[in-house]
N, C-alpha and C. Protein backbone atom coordinates (compact mmCIF):
# COMPACT_ATOMS: atom_id res chain seq x y z
N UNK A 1 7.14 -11.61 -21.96
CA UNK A 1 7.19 -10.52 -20.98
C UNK A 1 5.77 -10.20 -20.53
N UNK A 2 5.68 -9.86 -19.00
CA UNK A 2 4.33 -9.96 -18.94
C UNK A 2 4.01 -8.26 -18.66
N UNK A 3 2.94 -8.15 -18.37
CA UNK A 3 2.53 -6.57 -18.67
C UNK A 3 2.53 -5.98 -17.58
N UNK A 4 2.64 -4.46 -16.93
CA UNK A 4 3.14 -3.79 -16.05
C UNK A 4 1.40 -3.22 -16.07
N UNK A 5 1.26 -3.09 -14.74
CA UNK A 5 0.30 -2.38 -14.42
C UNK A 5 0.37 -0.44 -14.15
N UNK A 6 -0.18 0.28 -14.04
CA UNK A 6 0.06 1.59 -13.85
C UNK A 6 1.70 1.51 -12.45
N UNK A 7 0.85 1.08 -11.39
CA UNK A 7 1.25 1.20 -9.92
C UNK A 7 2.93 0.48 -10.31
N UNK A 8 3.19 -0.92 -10.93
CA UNK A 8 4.00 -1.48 -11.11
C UNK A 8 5.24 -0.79 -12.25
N UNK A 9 4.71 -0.16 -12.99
CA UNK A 9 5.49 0.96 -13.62
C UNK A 9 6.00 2.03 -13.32
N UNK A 10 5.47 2.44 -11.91
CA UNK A 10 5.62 3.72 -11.50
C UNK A 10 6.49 3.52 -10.76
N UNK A 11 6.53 2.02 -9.77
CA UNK A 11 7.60 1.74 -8.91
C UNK A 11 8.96 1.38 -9.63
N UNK A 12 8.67 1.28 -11.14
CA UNK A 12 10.14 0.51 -10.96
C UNK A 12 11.17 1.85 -12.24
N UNK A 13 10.16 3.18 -12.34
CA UNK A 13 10.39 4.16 -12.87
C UNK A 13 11.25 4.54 -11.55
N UNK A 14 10.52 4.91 -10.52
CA UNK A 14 11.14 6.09 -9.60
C UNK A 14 12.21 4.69 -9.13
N UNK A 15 12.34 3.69 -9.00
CA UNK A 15 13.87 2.80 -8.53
C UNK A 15 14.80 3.45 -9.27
N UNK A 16 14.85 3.54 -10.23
CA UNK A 16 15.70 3.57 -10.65
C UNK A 16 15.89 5.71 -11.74
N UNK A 17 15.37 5.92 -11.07
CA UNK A 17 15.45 7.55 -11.25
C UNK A 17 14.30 8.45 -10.46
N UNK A 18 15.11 9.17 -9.84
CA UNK A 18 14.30 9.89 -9.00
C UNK A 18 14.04 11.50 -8.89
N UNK A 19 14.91 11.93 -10.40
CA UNK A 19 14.53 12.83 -10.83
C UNK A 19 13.42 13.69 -10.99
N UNK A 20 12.95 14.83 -10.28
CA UNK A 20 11.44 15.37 -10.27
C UNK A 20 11.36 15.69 -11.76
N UNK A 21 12.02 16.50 -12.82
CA UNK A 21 11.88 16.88 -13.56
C UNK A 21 11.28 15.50 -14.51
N UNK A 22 12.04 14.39 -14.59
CA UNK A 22 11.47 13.17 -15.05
C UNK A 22 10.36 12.42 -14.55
N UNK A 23 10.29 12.73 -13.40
CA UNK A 23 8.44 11.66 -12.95
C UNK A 23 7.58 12.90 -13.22
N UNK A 24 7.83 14.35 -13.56
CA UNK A 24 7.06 14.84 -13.92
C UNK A 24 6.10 14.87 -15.38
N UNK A 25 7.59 14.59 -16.32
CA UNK A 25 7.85 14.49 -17.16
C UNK A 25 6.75 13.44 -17.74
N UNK A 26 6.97 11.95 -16.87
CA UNK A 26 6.55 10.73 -16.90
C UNK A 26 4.79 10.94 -16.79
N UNK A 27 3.99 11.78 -16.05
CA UNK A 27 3.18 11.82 -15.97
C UNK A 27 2.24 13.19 -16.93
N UNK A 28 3.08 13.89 -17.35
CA UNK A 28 2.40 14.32 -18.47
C UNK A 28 2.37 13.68 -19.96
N UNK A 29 3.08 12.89 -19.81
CA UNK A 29 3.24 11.78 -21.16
C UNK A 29 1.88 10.74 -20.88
N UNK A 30 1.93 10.51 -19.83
CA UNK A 30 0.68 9.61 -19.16
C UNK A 30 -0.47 10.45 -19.49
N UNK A 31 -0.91 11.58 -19.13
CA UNK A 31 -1.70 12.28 -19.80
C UNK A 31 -2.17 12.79 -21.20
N UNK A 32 -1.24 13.07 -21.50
CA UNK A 32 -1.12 12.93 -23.38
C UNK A 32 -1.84 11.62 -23.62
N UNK A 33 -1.27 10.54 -23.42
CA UNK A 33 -1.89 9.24 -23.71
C UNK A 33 -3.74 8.87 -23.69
N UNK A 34 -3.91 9.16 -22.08
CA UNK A 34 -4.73 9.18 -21.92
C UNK A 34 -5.95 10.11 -23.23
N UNK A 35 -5.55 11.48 -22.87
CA UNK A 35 -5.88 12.54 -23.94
C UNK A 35 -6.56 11.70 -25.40
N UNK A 36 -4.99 11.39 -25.95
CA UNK A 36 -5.27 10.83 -27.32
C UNK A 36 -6.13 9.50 -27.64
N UNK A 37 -6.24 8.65 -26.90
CA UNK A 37 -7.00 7.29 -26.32
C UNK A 37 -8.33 7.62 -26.50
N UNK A 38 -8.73 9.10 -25.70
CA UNK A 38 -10.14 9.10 -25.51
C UNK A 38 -10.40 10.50 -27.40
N UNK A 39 -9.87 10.89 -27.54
CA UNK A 39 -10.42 11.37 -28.83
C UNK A 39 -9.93 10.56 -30.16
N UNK A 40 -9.40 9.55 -29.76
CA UNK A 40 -9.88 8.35 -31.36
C UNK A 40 -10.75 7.78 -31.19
N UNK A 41 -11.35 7.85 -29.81
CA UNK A 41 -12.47 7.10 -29.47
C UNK A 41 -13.79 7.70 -30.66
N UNK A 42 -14.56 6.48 -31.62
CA UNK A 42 -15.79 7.56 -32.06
C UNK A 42 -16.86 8.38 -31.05
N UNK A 43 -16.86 8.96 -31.58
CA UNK A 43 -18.17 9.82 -30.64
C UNK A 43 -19.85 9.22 -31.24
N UNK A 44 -20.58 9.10 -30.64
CA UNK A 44 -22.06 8.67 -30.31
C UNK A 44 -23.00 9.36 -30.12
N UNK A 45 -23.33 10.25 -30.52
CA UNK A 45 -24.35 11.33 -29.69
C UNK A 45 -26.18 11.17 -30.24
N UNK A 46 -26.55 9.78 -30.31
CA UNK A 46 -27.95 8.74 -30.12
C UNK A 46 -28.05 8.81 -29.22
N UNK A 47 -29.75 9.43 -29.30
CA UNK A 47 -30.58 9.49 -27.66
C UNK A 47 -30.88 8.30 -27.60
């Protein structure tokens, strides 16, 4: 299976549901993600 890009996920989300409450839904989960991604990241703070 090959891998879905942002844009390519989004189109084949709203095909097949077009629910606001769910693409809303869809994009605060996207955010969460994002969120958690960047604070497992270590932190660096070397001048």
């Amino acid at each position: 299976m090959s891998e879905l890009n942002r844009e390519q996920a989004w189109n084949l989300l709203t095909e097949y549901n077009q629910d606001q409450f769910h693409l809303y839904h869809a994009k605060v989960v996207e955010g969460i993600m994002k969120w958690k991604r960047f604070c497992s990241q270590p932190m660096n703070f070397r001048a």
